[in-house]
Structure formats: C-alpha cells, structure tokens
PDB file of N, CA and C in Angstrom:
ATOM      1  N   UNK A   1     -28.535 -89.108 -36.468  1.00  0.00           N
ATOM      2  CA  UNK A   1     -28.797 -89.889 -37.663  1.00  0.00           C
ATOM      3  C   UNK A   1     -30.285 -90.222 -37.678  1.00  0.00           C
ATOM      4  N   UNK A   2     -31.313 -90.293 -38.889  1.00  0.00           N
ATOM      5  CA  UNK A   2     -32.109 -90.249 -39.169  1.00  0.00           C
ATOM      6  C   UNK A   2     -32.446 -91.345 -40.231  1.00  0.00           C
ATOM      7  N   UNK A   3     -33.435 -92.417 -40.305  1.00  0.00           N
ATOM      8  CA  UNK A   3     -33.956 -93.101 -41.142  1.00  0.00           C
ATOM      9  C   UNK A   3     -34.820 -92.391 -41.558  1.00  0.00           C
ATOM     10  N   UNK A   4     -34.893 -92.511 -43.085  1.00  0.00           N
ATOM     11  CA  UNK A   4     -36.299 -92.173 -43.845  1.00  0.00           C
ATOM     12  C   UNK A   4     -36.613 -93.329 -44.395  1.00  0.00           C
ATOM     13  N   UNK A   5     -37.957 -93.606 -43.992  1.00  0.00           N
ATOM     14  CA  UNK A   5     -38.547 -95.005 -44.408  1.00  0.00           C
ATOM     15  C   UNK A   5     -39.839 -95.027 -45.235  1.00  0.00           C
ATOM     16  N   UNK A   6     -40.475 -95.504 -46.391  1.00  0.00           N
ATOM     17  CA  UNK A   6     -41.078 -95.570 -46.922  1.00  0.00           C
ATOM     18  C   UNK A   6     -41.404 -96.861 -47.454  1.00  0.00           C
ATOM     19  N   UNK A   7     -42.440 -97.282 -46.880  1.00  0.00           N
ATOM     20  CA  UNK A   7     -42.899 -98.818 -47.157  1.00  0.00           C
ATOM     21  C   UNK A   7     -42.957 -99.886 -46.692  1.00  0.00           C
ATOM     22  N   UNK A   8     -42.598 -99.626 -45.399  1.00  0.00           N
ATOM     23  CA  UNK A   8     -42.056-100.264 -44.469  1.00  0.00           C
ATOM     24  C   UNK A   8     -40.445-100.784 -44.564  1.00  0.00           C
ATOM     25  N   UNK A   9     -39.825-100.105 -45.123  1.00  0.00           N
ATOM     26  CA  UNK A   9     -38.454-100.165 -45.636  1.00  0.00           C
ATOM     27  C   UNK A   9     -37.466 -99.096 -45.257  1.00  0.00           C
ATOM     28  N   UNK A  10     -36.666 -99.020 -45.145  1.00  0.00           N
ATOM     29  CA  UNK A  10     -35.364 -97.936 -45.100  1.00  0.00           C
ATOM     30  C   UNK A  10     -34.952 -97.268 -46.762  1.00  0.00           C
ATOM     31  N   UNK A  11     -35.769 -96.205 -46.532  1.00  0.00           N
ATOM     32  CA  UNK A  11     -35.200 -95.458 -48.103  1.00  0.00           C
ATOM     33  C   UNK A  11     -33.746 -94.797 -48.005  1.00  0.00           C
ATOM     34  N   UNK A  12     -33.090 -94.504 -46.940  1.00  0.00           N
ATOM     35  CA  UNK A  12     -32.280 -93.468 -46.888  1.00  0.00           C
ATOM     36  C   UNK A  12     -31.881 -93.141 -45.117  1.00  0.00           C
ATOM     37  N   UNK A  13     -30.774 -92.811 -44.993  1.00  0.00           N
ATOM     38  CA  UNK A  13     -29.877 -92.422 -44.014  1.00  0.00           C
ATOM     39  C   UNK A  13     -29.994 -91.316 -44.301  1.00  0.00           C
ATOM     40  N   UNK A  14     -30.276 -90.295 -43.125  1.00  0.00           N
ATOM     41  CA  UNK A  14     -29.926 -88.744 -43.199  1.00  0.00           C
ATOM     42  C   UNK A  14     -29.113 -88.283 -42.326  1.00  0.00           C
ATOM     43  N   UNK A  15     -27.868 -87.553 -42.356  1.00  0.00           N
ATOM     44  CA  UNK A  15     -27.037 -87.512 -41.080  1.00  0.00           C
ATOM     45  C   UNK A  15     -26.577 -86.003 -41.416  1.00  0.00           C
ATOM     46  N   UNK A  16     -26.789 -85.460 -40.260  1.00  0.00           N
ATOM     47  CA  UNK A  16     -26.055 -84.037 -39.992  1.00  0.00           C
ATOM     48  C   UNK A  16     -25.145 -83.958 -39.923  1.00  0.00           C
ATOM     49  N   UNK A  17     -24.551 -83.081 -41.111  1.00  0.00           N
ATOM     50  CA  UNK A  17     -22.709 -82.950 -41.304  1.00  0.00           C
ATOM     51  C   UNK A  17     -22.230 -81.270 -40.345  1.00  0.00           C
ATOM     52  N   UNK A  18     -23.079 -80.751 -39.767  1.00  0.00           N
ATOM     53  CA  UNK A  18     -22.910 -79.493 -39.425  1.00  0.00           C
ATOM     54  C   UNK A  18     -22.718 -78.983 -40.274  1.00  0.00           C
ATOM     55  N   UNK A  19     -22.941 -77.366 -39.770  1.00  0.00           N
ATOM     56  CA  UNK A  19     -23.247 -76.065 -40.142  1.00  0.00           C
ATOM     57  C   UNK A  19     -23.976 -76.116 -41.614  1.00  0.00           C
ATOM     58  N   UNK A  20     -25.291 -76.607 -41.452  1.00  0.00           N
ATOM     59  CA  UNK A  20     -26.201 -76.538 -42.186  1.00  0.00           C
ATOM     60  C   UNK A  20     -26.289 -77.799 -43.589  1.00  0.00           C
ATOM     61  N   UNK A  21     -25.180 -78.494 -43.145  1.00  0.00           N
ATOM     62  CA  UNK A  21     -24.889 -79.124 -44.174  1.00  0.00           C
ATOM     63  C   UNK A  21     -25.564 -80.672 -43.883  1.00  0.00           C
ATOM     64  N   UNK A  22     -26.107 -81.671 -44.722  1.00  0.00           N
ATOM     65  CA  UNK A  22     -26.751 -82.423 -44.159  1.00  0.00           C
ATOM     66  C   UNK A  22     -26.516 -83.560 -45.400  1.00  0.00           C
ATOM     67  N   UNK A  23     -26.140 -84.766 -45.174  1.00  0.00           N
ATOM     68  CA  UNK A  23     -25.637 -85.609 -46.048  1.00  0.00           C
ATOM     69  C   UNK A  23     -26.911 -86.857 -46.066  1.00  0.00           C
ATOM     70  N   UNK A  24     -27.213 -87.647 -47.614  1.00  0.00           N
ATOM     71  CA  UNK A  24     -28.697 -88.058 -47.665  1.00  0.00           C
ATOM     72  C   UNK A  24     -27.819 -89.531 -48.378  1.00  0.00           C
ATOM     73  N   UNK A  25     -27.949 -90.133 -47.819  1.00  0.00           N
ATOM     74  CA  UNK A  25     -27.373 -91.822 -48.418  1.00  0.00           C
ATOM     75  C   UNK A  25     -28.292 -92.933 -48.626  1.00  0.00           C
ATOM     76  N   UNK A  26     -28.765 -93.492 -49.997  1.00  0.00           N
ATOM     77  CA  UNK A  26     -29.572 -94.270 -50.393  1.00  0.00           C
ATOM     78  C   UNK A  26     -29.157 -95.783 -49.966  1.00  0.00           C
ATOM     79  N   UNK A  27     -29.972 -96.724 -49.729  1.00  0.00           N
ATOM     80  CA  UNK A  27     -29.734 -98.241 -49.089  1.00  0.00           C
ATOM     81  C   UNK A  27     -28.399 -98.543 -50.643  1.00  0.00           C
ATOM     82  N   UNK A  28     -28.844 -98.525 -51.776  1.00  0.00           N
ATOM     83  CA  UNK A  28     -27.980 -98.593 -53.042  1.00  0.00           C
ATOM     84  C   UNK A  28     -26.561 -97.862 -53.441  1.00  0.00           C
ATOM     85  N   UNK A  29     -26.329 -96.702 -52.651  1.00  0.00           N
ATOM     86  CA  UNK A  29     -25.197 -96.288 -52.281  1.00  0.00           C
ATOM     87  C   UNK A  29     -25.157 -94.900 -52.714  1.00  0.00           C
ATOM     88  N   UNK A  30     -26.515 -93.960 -53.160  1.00  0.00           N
ATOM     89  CA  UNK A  30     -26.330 -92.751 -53.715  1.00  0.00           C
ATOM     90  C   UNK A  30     -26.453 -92.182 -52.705  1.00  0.00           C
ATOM     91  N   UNK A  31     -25.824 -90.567 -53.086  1.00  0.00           N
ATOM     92  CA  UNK A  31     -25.417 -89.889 -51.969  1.00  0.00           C
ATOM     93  C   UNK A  31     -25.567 -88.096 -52.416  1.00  0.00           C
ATOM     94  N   UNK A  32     -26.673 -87.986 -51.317  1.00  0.00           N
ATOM     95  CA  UNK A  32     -26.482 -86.393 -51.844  1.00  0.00           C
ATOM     96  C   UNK A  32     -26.441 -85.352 -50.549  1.00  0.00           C
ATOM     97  N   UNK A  33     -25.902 -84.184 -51.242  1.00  0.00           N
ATOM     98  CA  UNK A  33     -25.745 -83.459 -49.851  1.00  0.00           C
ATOM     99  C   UNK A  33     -26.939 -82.482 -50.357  1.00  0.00           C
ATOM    100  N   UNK A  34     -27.619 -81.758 -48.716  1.00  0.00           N
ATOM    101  CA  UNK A  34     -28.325 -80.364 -48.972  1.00  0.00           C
ATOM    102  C   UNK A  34     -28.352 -79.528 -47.817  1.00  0.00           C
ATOM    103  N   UNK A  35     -28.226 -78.608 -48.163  1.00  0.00           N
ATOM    104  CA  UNK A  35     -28.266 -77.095 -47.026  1.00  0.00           C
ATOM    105  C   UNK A  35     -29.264 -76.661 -47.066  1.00  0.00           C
ATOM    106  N   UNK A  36     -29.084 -76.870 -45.679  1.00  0.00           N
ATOM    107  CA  UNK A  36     -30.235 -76.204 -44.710  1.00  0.00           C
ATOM    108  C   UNK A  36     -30.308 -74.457 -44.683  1.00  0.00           C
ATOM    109  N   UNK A  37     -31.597 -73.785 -44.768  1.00  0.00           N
ATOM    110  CA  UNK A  37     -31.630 -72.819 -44.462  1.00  0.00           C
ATOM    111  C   UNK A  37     -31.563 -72.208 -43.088  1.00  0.00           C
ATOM    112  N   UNK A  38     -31.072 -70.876 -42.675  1.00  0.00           N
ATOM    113  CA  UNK A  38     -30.892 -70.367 -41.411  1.00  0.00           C
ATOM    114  C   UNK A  38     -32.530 -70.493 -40.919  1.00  0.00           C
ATOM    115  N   UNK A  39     -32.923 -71.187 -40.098  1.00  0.00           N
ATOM    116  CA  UNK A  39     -33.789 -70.551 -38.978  1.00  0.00           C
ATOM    117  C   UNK A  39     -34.864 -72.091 -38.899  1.00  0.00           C
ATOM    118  N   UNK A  40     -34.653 -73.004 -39.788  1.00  0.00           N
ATOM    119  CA  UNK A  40     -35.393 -74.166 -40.192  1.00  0.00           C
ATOM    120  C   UNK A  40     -35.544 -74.523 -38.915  1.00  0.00           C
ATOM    121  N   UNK A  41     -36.560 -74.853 -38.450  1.00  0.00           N
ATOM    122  CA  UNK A  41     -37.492 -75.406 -37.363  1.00  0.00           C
ATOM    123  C   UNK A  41     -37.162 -77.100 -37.290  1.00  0.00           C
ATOM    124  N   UNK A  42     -36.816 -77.635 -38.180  1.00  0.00           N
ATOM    125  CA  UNK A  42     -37.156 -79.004 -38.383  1.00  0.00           C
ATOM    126  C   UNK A  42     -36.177 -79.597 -39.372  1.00  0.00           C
ATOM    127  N   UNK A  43     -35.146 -79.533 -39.187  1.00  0.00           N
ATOM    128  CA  UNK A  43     -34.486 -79.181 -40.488  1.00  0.00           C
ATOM    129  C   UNK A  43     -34.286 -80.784 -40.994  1.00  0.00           C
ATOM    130  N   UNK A  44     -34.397 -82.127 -40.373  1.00  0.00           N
ATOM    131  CA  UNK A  44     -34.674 -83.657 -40.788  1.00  0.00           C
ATOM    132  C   UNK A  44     -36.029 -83.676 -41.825  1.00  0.00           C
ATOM    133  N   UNK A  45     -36.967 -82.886 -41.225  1.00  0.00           N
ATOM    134  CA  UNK A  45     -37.576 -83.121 -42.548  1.00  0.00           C
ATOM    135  C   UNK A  45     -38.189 -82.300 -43.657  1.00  0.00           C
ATOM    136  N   UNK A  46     -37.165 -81.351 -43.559  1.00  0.00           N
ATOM    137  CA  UNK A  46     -36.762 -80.380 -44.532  1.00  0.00           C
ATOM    138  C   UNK A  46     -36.017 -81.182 -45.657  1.00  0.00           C
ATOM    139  N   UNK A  47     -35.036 -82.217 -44.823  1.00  0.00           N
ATOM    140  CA  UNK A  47     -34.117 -82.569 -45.531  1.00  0.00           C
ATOM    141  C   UNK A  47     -34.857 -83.709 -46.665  1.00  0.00           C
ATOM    142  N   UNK A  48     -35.730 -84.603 -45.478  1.00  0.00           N
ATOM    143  CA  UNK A  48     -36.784 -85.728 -46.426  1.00  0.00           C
ATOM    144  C   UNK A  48     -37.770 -85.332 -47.050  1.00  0.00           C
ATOM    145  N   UNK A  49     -38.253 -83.969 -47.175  1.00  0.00           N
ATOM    146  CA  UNK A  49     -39.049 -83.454 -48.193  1.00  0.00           C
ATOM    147  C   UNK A  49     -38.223 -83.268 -49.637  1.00  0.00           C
ATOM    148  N   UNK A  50     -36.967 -82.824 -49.236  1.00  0.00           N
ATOM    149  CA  UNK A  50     -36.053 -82.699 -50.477  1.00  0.00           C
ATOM    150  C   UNK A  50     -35.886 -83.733 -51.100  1.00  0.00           C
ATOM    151  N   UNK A  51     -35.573 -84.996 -50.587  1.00  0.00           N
ATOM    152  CA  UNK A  51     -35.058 -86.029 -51.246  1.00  0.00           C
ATOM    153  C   UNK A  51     -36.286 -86.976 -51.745  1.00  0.00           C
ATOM    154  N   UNK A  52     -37.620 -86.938 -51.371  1.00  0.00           N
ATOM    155  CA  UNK A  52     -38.507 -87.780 -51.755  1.00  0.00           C
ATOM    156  C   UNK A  52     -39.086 -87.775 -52.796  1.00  0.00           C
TER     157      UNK A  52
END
C-alpha cells in the first residue's frame, strides 16, 4: 500500500490488486482502477502519474 501525498496531505491510497491491476482510492471515497503495463519498472508511480 502506497500514499500519494500532495501538500502535505494524503491525496490517495494506492494498493496492488495483482496481476497488473492496481486500485487508486481518494481520502473522499473515489475509486479508480488502472493496469499496469508488462515490464513497468516502477509501477506505484506509474500508477500516481496516472491519477494526478
């Protein structure tokens, strides 16, 4: 599990659902999923580039 923080705040929960699948939960309760590509090096902030 992963905080993404911006502002000195908690923007978002990022948690690895396996097999590429990666679930993004806002402090307010939104919720999105995104897949990861095969070979991603880094794939947490693959995931917080997506969602920011």
């Amino acid at each position: 599990m992963w905080f993404l923080e911006q502002g000195g705040r908690i923007a978002a929960t990022i948690i690895d659902m396996g097999g590429g699948m990666w679930r993004v939960r806002a402090p307010e309760g939104n919720v999105r999923t995104v897949t990861i590509p095969d070979g991603t090096i880094t794939p947490a902030l693959y995931v917080a580039e997506r969602v920011t």
